[in-house]
Protein backbone atom coordinates (compact mmCIF):
# COMPACT_ATOMS: atom_id res chain seq x y z
CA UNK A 1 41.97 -85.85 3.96
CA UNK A 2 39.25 -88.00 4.03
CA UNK A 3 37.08 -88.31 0.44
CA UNK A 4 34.23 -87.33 2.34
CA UNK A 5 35.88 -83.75 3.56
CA UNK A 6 37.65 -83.33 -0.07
CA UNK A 7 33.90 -83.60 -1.80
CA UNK A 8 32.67 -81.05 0.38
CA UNK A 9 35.69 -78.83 0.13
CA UNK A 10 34.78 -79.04 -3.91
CA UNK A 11 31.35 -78.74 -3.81
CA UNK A 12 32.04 -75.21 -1.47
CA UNK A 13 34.72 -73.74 -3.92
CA UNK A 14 32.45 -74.83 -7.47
CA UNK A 15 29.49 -73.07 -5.14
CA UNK A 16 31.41 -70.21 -4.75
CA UNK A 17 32.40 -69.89 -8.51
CA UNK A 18 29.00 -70.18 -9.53
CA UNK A 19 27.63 -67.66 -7.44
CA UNK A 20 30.96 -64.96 -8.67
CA UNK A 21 29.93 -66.05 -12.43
CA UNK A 22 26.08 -64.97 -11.76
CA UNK A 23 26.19 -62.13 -9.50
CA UNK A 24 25.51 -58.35 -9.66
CA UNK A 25 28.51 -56.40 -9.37
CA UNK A 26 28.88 -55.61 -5.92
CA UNK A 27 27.58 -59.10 -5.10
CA UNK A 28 30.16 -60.76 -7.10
CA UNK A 29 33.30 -58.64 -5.17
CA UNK A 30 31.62 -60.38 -2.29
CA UNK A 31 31.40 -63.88 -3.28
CA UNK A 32 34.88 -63.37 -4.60
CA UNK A 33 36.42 -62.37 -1.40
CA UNK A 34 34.46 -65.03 0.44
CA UNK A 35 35.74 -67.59 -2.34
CA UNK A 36 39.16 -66.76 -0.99
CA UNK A 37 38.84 -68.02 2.25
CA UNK A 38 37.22 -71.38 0.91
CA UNK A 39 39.97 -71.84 -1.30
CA UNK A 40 42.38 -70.75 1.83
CA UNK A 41 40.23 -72.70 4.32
CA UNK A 42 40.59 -75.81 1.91
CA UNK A 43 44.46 -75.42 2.47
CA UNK A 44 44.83 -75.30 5.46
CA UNK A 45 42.29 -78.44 6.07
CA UNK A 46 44.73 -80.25 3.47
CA UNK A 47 47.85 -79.32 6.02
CA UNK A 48 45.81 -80.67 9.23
CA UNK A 49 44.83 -83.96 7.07
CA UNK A 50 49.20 -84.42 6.57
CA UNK A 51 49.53 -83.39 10.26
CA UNK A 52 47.65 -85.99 11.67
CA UNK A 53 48.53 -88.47 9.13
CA UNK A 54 52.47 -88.16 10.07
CA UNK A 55 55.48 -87.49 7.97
CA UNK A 56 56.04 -89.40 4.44
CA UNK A 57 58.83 -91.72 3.97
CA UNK A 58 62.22 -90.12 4.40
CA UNK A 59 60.30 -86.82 6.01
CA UNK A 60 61.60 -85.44 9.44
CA UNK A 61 58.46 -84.82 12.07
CA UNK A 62 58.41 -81.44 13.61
CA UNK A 63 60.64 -80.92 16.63
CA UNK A 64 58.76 -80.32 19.67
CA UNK A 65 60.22 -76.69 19.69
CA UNK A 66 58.32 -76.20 16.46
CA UNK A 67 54.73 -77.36 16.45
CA UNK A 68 53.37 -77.71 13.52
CA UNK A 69 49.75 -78.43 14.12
CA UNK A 70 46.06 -76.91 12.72
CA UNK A 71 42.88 -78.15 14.90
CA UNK A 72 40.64 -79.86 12.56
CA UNK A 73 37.71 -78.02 13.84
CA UNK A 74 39.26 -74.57 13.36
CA UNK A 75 39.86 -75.37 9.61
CA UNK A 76 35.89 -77.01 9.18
CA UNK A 77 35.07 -73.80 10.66
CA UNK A 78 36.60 -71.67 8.15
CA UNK A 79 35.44 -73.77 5.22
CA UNK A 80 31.73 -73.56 6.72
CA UNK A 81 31.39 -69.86 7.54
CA UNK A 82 32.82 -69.18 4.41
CA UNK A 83 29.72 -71.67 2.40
CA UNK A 84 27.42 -69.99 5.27
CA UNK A 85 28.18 -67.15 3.89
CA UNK A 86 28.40 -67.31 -0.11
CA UNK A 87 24.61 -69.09 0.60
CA UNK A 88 23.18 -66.16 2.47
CA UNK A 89 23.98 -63.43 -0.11
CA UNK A 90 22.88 -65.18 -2.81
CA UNK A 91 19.42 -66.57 -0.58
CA UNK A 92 19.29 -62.53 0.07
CA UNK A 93 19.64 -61.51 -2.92
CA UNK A 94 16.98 -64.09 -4.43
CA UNK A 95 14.32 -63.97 -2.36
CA UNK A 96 14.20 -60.21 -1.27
CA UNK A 97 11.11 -59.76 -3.45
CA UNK A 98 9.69 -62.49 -1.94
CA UNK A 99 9.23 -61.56 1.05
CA UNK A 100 6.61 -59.04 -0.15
CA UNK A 101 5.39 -59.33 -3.70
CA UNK A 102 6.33 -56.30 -5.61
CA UNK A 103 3.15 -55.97 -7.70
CA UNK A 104 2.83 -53.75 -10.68
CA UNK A 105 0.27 -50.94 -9.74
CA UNK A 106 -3.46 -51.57 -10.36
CA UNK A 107 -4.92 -51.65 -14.06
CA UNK A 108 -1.09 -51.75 -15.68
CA UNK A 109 1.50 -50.00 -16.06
CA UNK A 110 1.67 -47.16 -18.93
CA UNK A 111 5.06 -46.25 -20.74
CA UNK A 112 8.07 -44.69 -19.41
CA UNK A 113 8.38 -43.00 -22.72
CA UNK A 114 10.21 -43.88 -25.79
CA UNK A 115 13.78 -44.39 -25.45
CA UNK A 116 15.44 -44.47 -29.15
CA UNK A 117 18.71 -44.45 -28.78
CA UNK A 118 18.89 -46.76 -25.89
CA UNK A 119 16.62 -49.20 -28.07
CA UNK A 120 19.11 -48.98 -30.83
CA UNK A 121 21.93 -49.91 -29.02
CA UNK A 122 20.05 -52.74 -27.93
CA UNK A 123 19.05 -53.79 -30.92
CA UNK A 124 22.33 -53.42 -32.48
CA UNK A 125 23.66 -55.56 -29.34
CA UNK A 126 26.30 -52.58 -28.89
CA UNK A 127 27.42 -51.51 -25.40
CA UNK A 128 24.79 -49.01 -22.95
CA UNK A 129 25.43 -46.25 -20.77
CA UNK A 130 22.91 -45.61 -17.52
CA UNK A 131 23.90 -42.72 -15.01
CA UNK A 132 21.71 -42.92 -12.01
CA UNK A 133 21.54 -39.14 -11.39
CA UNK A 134 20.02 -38.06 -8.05
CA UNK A 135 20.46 -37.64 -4.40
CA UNK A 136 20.46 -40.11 -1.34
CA UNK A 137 18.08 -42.76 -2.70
CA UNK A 138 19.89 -43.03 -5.77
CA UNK A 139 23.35 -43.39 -4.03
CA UNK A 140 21.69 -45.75 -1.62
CA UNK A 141 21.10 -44.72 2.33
CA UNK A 142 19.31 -46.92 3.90
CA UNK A 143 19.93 -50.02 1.82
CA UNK A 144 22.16 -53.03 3.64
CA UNK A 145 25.11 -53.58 0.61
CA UNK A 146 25.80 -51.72 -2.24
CA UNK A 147 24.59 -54.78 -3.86
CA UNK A 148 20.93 -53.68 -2.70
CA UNK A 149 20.54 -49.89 -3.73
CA UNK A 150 18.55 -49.54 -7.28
CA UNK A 151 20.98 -48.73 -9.76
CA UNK A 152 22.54 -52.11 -9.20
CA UNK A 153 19.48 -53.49 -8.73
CA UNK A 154 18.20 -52.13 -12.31
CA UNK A 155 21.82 -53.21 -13.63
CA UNK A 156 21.37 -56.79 -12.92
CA UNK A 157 18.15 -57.23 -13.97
CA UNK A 158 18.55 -55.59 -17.24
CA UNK A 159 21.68 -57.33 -18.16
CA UNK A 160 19.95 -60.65 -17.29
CA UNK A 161 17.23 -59.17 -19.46
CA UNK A 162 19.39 -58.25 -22.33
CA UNK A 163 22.81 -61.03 -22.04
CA UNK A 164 24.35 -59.74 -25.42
CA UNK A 165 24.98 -56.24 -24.51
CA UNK A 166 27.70 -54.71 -22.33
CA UNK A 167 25.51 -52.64 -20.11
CA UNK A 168 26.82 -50.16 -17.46
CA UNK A 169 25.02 -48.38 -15.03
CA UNK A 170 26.70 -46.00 -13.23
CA UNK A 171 25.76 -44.70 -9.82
CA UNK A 172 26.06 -40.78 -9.56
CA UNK A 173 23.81 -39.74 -6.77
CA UNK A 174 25.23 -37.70 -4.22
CA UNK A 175 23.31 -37.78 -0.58
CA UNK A 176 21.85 -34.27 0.59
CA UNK A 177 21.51 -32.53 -2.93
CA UNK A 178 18.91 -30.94 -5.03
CA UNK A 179 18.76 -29.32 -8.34
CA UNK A 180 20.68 -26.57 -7.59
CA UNK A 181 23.85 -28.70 -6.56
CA UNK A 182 22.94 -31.58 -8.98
CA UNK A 183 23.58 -28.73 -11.72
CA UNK A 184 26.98 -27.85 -10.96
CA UNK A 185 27.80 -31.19 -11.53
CA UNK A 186 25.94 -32.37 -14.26
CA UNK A 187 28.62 -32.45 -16.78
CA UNK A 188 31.59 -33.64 -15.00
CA UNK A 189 29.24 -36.81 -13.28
CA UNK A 190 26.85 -37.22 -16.18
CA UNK A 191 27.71 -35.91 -19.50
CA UNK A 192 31.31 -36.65 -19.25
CA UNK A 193 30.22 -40.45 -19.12
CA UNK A 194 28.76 -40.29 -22.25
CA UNK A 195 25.50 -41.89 -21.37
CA UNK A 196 22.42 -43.17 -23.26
CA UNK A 197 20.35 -42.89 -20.30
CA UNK A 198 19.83 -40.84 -17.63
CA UNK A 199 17.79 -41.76 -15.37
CA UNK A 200 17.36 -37.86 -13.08
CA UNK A 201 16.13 -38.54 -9.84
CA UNK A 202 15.11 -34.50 -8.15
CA UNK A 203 12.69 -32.61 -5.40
CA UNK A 204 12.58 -34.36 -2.64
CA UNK A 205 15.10 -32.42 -0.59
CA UNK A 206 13.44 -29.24 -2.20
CA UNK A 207 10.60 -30.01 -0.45
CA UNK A 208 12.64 -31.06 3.03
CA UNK A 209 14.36 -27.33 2.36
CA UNK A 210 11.32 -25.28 1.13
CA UNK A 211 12.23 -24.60 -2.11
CA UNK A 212 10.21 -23.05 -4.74
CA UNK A 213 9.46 -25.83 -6.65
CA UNK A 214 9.93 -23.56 -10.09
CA UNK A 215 12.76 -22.26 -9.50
CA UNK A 216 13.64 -26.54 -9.24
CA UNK A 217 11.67 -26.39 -12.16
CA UNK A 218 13.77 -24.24 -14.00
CA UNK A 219 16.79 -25.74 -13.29
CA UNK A 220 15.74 -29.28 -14.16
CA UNK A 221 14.83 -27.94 -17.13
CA UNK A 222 17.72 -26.34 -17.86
CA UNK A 223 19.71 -29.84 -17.14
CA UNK A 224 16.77 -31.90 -19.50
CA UNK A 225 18.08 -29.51 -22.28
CA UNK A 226 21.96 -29.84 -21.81
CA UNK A 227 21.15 -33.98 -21.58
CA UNK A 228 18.89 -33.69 -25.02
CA UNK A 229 21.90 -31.71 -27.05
CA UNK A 230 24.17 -34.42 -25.86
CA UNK A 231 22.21 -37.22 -27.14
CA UNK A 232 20.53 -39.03 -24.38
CA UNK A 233 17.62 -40.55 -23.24
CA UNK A 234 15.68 -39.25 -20.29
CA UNK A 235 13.48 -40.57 -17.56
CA UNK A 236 13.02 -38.41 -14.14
CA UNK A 237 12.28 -39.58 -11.19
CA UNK A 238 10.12 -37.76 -8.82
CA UNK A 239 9.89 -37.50 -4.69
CA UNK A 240 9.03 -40.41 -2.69
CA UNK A 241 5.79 -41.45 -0.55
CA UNK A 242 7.19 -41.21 2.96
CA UNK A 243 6.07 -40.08 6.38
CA UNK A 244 9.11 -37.35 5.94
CA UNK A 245 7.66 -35.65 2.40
CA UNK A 246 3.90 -36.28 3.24
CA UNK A 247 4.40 -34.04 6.38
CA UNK A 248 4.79 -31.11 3.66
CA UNK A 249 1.79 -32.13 1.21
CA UNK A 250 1.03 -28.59 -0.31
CA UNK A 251 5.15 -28.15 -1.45
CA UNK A 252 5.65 -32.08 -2.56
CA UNK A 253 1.72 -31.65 -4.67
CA UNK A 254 3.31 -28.74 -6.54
CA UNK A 255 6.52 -30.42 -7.09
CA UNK A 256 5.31 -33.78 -8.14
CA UNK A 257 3.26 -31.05 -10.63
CA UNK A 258 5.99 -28.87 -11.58
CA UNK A 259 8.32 -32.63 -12.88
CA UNK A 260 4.93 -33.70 -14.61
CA UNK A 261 4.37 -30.65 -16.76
CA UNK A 262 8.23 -30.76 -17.85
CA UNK A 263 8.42 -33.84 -18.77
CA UNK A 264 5.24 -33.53 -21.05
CA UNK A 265 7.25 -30.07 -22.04
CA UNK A 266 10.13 -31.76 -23.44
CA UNK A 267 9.14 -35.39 -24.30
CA UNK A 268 10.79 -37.12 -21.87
CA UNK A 269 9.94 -39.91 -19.33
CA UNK A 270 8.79 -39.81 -15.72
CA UNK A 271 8.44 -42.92 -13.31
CA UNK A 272 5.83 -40.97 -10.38
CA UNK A 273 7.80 -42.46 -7.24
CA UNK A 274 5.58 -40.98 -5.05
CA UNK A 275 2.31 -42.71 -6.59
CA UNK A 276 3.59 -46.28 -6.69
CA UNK A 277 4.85 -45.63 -3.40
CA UNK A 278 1.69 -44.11 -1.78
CA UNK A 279 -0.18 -47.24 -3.79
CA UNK A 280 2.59 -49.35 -1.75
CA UNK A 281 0.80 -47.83 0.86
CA UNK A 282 -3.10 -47.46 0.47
CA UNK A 283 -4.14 -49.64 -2.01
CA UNK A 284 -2.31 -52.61 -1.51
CA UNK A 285 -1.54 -52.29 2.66
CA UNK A 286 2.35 -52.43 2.88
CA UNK A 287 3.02 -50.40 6.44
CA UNK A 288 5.92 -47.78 6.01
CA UNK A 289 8.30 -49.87 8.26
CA UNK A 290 7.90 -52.90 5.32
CA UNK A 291 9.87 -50.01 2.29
CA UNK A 292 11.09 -47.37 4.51
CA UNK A 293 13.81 -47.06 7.37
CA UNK A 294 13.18 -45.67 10.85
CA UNK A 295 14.16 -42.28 9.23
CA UNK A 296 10.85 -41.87 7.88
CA UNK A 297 12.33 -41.01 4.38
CA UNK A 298 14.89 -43.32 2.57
CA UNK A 299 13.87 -46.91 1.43
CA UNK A 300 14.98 -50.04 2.37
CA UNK A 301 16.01 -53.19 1.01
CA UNK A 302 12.72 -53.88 -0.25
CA UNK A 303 12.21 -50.49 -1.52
CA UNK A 304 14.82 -50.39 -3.62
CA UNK A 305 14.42 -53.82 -4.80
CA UNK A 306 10.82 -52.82 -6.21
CA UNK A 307 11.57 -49.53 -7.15
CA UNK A 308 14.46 -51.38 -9.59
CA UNK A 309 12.18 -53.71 -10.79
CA UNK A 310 8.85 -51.62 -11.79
CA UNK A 311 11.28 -48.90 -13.06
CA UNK A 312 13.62 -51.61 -15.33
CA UNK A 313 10.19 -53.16 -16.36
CA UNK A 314 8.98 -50.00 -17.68
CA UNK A 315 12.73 -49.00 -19.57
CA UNK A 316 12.01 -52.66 -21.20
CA UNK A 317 8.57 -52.02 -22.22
CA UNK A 318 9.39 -48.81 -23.96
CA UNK A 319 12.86 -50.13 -25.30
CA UNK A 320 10.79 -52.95 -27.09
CA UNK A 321 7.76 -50.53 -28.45
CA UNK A 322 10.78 -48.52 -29.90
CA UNK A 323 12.63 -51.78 -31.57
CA UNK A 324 9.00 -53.84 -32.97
CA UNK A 325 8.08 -49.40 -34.60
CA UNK A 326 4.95 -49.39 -32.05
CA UNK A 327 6.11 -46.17 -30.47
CA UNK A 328 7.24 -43.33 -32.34
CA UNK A 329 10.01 -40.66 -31.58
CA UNK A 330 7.68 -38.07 -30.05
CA UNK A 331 5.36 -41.12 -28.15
CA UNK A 332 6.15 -40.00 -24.37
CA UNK A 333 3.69 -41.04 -21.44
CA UNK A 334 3.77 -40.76 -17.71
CA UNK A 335 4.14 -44.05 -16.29
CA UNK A 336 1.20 -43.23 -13.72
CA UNK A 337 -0.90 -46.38 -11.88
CA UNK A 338 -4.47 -46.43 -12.93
């Protein structure tokens, strides 16, 4: 092998270790398995180099019965897909935001609410528990990898955020539910992980189904209570801003309502989905197609992406008005754009 080919070879496997040491979860599986085939590809470019150069001293040659020969190009090719590729997740994962900016909404963003016992944990660099409760959005549809839907999204950035704890999010969202099948589950998905967070992501497939939004409202409650007894912090998630839920504006107004007054109720958090979305939308000109698939409903790439980031800013903010004593135990307010 030429030094030429063996520096490149290096440079591609160091590339590829790099990338496995930094990435998200998901992203790192990836760049491991793609590793692989450099470190393979790098083999079997070292067996063409001793092809070509002939047998060593004393060695017998391959009988013509028994070829024993790897086209150069083939193994360059392997070795080069496999760089190609370890490059374009990590240029994907990079630069997704930049594409669009994902701007906080107008005037600032307000507190998600105070979240003590996730701030504590922090603080006392101990290990975190998220579970990403919800439906379709939280488990992902629509996003490319399940390196790109929010709860690894949110993991990422908050462990890049906070490097001396061991934080976990875990993804429990189950495509096609509501409250009423999100209940019968709660403890064996949520409180049987032992969390710290939950982050309850509800209505918007009451609103596809035309469901009284109080009877959702009485069984979220019901679930905010069982989460409280066992200790954890809260944040829900409402509907989102999409051609699918604004064809039913009367039912998603009075749900978007119903989630408002209960977290007020019981002193828990709220990021209003549909308002950053529809500001997404109206105020600062993003067409539907830029955050939202052709189903008119789930988010994209993009959409997730921002969703992550506005929603792990906001867990920061309130984590750190907890920790400096600026927010007290009872200090809960809708994160709502100005």
């Amino acid at each position: 092998m030429r030094v030429s080919d063996r520096s490149k070879s290096a440079a591609a496997a160091l590339l590829a270790t790099t990338f496995v040491l930094f990435a998200a979860p998901d992203e790192r599986a990836q760049a491991q398995t793609v590793q692989t085939q450099t470190v393979e590809a790098q083999t079997v470019q070292a067996q063409t180099a001793q092809t070509q150069a002939g047998p060593a001293a004393g060695e017998a040659a391959p009988g013509e019965a028994e070829p024993h020969i790897v086209p150069a190009d083939r193994s360059k090719t392997v070795a080069g897909t496999a760089l190609d590729k370890i490059k374009g997740v990590a240029k994907q994962a990079g630069d997704i935001l930049g594409r669009v900016p994902c701007l906080p909404p107008k005037g600032g963003a307000k507190s998600i609410g105070s979240l003590p016992r996730v701030a504590r944990k922090l603080a006392d660099r101990r290990p975190v528990v998220i579970v990403a409760f919800g439906s379709s959005s939280t488990q992902g549809y629509g996003s490319s990898s399940p390196a790109f839907t929010y709860p690894n999204r949110l993991a990422a950035m908050l462990r890049r955020h906070y490097p001396h704890s061991d934080i976990t999010v875990v993804n429990s969202g189950k495509g096609g539910e509501d409250a009423p099948e999100m209940m019968q589950r709660l403890k064996t998905t949520v409180l049987d992980a032992q969390p710290d967070l939950v982050i309850w992501q509800v209505g918007t497939n009451a609103i596809l189904r035309d469901l009284d939004p109080a009877d959702t409202g009485r069984l979220v409650d019901d679930g905010i209570r069982a989460i409280q007894s066992a200790g954890a912090d809260i944040v829900l998630v409402d509907p989102q801003y999409a051609p699918r839920v604004n064809e039913r504006p009367e039912h998603a107004g009075k749900m978007i309502k119903a989630l408002g007054r209960l977290a007020e109720l019981r002193h828990v958090g709220i990021f209003p989905r549909f308002e950053v979305m529809k500001e997404w939308h109206e105020q600062q000109a993003i067409p539907f197609d830029k955050f939202v698939i052709a189903d008119g409903l789930h988010m994209n790439d993009w959409g997730y992406a921002c969703f992550a980031q506005l929603l792990g800013d906001g867990i920061i903010r309130s984590v750190d008005q907890v920790r400096l004593g600026t927010a007290g135990p009872g200090d809960v307010t809708a994160f709502r754009p100005m």
